[in-house]
Protein backbone atom coordinates (compact mmCIF):
# COMPACT_ATOMS: atom_id res chain seq x y z
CA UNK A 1 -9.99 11.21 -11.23
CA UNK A 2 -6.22 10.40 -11.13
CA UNK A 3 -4.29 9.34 -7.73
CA UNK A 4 -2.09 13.06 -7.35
CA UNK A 5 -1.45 12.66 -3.70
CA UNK A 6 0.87 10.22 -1.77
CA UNK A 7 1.46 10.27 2.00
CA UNK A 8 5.06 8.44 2.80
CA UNK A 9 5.75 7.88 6.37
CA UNK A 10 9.38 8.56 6.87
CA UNK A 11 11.51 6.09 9.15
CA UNK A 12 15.44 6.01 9.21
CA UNK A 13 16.52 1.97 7.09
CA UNK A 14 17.03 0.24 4.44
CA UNK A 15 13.96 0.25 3.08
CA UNK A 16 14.03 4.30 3.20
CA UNK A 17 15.40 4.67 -0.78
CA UNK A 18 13.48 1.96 -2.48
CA UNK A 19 10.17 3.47 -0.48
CA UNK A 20 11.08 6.93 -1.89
CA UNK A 21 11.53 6.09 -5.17
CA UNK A 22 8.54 3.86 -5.71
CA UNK A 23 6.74 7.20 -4.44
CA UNK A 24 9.09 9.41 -7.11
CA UNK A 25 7.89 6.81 -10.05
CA UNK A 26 4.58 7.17 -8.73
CA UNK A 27 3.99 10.93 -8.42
CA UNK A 28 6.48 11.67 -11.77
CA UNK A 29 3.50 9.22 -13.74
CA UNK A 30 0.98 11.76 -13.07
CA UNK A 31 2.54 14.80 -11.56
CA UNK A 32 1.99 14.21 -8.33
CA UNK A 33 2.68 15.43 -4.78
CA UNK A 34 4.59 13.69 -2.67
CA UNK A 35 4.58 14.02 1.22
CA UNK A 36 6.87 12.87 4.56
CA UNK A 37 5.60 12.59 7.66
CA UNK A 38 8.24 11.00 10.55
CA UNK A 39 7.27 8.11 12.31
CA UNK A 40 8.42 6.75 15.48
CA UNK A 41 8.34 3.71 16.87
CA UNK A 42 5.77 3.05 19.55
CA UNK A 43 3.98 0.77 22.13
CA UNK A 44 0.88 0.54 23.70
CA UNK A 45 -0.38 1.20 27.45
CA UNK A 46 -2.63 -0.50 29.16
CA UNK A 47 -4.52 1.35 31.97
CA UNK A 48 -7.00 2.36 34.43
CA UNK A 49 -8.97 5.21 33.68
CA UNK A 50 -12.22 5.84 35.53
CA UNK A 51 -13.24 2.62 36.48
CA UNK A 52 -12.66 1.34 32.82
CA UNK A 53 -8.95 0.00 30.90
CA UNK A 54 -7.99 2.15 28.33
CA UNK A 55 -4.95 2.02 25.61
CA UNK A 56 -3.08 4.59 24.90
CA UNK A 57 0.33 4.80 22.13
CA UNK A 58 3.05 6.54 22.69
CA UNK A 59 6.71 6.97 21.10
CA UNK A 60 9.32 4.86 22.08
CA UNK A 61 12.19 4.94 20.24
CA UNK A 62 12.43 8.38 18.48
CA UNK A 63 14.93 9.47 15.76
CA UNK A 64 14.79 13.65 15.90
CA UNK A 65 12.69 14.58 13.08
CA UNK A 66 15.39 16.86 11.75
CA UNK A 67 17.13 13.66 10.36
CA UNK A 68 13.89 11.91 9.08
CA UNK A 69 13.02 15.58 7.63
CA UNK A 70 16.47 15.72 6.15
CA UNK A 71 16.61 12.17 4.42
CA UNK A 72 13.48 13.01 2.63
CA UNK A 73 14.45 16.41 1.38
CA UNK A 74 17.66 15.46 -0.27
CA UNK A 75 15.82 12.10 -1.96
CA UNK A 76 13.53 14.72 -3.08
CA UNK A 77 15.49 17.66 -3.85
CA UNK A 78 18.02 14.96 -5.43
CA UNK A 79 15.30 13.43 -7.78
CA UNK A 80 15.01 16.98 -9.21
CA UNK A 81 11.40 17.57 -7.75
CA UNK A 82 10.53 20.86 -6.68
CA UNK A 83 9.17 21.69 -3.09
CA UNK A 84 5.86 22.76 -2.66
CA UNK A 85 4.41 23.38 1.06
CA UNK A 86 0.77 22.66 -0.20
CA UNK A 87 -0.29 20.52 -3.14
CA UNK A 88 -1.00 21.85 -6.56
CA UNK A 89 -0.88 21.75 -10.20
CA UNK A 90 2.70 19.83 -10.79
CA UNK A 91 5.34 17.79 -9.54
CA UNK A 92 5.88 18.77 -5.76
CA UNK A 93 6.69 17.76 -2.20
CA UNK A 94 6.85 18.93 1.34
CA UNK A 95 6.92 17.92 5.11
CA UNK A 96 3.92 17.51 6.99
CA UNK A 97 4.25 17.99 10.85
CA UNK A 98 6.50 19.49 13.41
CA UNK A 99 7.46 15.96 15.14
CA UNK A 100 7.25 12.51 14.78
CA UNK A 101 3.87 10.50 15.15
CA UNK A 102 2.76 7.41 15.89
CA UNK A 103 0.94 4.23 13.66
CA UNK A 104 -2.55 5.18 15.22
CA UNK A 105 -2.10 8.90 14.12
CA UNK A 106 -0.90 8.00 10.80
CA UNK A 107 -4.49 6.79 10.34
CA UNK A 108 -5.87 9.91 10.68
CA UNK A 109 -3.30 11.90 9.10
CA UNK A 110 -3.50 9.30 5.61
CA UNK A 111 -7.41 10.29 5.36
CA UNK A 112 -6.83 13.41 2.99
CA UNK A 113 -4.12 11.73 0.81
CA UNK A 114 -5.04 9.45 -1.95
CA UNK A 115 -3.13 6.74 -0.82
CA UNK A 116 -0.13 6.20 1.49
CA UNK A 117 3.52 3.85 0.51
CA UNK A 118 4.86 2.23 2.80
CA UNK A 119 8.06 -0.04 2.21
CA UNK A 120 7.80 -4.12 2.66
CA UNK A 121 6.95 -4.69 6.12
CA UNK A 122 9.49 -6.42 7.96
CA UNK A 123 8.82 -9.66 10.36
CA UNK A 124 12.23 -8.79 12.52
CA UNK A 125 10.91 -5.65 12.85
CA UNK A 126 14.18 -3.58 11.25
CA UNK A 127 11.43 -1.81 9.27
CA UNK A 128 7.53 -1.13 8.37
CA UNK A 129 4.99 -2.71 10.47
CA UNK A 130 2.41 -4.26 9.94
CA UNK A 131 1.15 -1.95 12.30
CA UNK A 132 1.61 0.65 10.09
CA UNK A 133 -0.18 -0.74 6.91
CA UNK A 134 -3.02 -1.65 9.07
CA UNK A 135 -3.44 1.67 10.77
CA UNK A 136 -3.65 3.51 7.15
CA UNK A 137 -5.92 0.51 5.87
CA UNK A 138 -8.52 0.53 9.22
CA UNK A 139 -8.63 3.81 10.75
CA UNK A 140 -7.74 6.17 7.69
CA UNK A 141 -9.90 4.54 5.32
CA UNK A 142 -7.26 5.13 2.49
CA UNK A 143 -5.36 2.27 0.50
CA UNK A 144 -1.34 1.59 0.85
CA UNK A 145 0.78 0.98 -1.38
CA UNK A 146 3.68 -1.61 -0.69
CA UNK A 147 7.07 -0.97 -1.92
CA UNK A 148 9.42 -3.72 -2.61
CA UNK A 149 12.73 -3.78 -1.50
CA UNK A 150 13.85 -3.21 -4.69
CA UNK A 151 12.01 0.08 -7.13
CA UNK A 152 10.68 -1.34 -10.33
CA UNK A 153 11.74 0.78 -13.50
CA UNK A 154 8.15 1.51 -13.70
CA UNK A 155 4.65 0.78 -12.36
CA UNK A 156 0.89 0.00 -14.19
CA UNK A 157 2.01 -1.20 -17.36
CA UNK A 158 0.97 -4.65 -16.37
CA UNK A 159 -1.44 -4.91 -13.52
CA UNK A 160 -2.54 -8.14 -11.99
CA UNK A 161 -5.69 -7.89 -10.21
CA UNK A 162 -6.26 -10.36 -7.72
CA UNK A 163 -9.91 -11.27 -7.29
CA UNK A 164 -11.42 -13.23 -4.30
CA UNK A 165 -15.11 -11.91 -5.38
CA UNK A 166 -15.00 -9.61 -1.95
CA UNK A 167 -16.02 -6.15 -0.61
CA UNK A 168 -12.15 -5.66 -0.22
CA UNK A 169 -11.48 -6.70 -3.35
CA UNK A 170 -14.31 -4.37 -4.95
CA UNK A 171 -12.42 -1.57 -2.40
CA UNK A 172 -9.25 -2.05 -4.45
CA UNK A 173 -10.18 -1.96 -7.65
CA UNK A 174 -12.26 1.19 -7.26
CA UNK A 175 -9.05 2.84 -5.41
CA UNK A 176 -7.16 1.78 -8.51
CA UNK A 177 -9.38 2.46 -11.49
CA UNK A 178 -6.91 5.73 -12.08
CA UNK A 179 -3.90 3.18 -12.96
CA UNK A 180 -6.23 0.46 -14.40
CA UNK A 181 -8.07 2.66 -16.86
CA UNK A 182 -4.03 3.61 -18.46
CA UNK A 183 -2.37 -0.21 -18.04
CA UNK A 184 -1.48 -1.60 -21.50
CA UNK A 185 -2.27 -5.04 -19.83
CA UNK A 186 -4.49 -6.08 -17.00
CA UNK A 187 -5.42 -9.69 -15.79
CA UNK A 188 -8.06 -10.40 -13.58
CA UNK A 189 -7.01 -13.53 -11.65
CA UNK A 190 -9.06 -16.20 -9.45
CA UNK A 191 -7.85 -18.42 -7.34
CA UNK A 192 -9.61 -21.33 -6.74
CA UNK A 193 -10.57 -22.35 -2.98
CA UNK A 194 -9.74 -18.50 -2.38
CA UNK A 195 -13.00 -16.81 -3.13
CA UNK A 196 -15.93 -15.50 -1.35
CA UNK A 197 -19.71 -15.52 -2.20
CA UNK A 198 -20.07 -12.57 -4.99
CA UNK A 199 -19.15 -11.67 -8.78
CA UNK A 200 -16.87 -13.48 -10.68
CA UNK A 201 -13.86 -12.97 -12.19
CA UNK A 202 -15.55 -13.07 -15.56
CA UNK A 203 -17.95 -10.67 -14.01
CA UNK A 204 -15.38 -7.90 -13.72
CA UNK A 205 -13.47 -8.26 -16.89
CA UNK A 206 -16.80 -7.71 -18.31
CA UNK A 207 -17.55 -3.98 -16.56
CA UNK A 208 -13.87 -3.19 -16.65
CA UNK A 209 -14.26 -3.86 -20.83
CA UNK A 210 -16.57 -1.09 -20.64
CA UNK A 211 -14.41 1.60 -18.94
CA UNK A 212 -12.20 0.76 -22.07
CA UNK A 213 -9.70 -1.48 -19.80
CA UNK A 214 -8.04 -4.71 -21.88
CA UNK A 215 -9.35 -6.57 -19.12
CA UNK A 216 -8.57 -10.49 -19.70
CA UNK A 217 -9.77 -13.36 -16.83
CA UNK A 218 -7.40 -16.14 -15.62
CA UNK A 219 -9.01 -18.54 -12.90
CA UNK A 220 -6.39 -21.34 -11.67
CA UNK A 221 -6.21 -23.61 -8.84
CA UNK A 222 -3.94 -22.41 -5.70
CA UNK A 223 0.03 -24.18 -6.07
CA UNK A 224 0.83 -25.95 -3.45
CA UNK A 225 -2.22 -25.08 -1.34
CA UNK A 226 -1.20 -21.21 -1.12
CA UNK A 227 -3.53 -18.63 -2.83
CA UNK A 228 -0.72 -15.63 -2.00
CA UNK A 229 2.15 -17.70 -3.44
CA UNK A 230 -0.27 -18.60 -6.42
CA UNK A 231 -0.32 -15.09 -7.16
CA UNK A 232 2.92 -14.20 -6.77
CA UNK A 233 4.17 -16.76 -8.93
CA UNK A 234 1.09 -15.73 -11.65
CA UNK A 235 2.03 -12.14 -11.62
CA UNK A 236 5.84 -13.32 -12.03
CA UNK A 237 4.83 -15.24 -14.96
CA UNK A 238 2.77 -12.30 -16.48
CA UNK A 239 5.64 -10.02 -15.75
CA UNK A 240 3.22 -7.76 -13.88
CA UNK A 241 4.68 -4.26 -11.96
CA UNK A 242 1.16 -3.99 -10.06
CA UNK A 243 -0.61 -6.05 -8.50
CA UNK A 244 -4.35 -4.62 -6.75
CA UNK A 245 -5.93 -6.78 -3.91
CA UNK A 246 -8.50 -6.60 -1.22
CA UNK A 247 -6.79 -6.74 1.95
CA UNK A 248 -8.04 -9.00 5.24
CA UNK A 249 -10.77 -10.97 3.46
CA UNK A 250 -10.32 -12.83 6.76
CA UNK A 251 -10.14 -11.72 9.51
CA UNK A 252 -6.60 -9.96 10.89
CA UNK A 253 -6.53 -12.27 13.72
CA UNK A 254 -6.88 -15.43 11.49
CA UNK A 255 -4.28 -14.03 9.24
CA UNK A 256 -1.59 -13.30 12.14
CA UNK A 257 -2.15 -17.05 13.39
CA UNK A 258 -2.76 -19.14 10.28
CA UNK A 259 -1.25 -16.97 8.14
CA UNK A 260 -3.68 -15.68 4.56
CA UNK A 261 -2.96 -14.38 1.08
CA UNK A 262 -2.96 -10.56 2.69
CA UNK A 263 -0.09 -11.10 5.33
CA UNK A 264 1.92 -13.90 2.34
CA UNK A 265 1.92 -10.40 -0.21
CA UNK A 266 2.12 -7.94 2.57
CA UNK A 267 5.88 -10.05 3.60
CA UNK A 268 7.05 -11.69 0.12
CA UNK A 269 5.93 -9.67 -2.59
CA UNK A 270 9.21 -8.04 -5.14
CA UNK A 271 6.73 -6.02 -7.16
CA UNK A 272 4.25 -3.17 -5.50
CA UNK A 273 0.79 -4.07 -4.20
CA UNK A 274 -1.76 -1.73 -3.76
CA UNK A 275 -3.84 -3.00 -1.29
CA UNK A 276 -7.56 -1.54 0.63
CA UNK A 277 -10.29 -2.97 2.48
């Protein structure tokens, strides 16, 4: 089954273009359907309710959704790809939703999609959130893939799967099998001191050999004590445009203090990274 559906939620930036056309390249590779949602910016309540707290989100900061709806349809309608209000056979977009939504509804809204793109997140917050990633990942049970700041010329040629031996990591590759099984190259990578109890990398290069995949296995120690900069500099090295990880092997908490190889990807990586958990 191929990955024909891609959710993009649609917020006013920089990051905007290079988001869009990862999706184009994306949805053009196996005609695809591509659709916006607009996002606004939110923050959490904290209340009584009944004797008990409860959290609630609600929009903050709010572009109208006429100008979010608008900067999608002319990337779209620019690129050539012809609007389509439900998906079907074929190239195709449309816009999903009357207003703008917030990260915890984007959960729910990513379930039907095969997979969501989202641009880089951005520490300063002048762009995604982690929030929003996280939201897709946890509560819409989908995966996410990251767009760099700057659009490849294409994606899956060379995929780098990063393998810490985890139920995440298992997650991703299943999510992925549609690119994997078409990549003229894929290396499965382990980094040492980054791995869980479970198969190896071996192990996997083995069963993907049998789905026809050139699988190859590359285990290496972790530079400079990092396992996310090890594979960033690996998949530079093996000029990769993909690379498929588990995300939060560790808990999200752990990752936000002491920082992991899910949050180092999720804020350095130049190519995209399809990530699920």
């Amino acid at each position: 089954m191929a990955i024909k559906t891609f959710l993009v939620p649609v917020e006013l930036g920089n990051h905007l273009a290079p988001t869009l056309e990862t999706a184009l390249l994306m949805a053009k590779s196996c005609d695809g359907h591509v659709a916006g949602i607009g996002l606004g910016i939110s923050y959490v309540v904290v209340g009584p309710m009944g004797g008990m707290v409860v959290t609630t989100q609600e929009i903050d900061e709010q572009t109208p959704v006429e100008d979010l709806r608008k900067a999608f349809a002319d990337h779209m309608n620019g690129a050539g790809v012809p609007r389509a209000e439900t998906p079907g056979p074929g190239l195709g977009w449309n816009w999903s939703g009357e207003g703008v939504i917030t990260d915890a509804e984007l959960g729910s809204v990513s379930r039907i999609y095969d997979a969501a793109i989202i641009g880089r997140p951005d520490p300063d917050l002048n762009g995604p959130r982690i929030a929003t990633v996280e939201n897709i990942l946890f509560e819409g049970g989908r995966p996410v893939l990251i767009a760099p700041p700057k659009p490849l010329p294409q994606i899956g040629k060379s995929i780098l799967i990063a393998w810490n031996c985890s139920t995440e990591s298992a997650r991703a590759v299943s999510f992925a099998m549609p690119l994997i099984e078409t990549a003229d190259k894929v290396t499965v990578l382990t980094v040492e001191g980054g791995t869980v109890p479970g198969p190896s990398g071996e192990e996997l290069c083995n069963t993907l050999k049998a789905h026809g995949v050139p699988a190859e296995c590359k285990s290496m120690a972790a530079s400079a004590g990092s396992v996310g900069e090890t594979i960033l500099s690996e998949a530079a090295s093996q000029g990769s445009d993909l690379i498929v990880k588990g995300a939060y092997t560790h808990s999200r908490l752990r990752q936000m203090i002491f920082g992991g190889p899910t949050s180092h990807l999720l804020y350095h990586a130049e190519v995209p990274v399809f990530m699920a958990c």
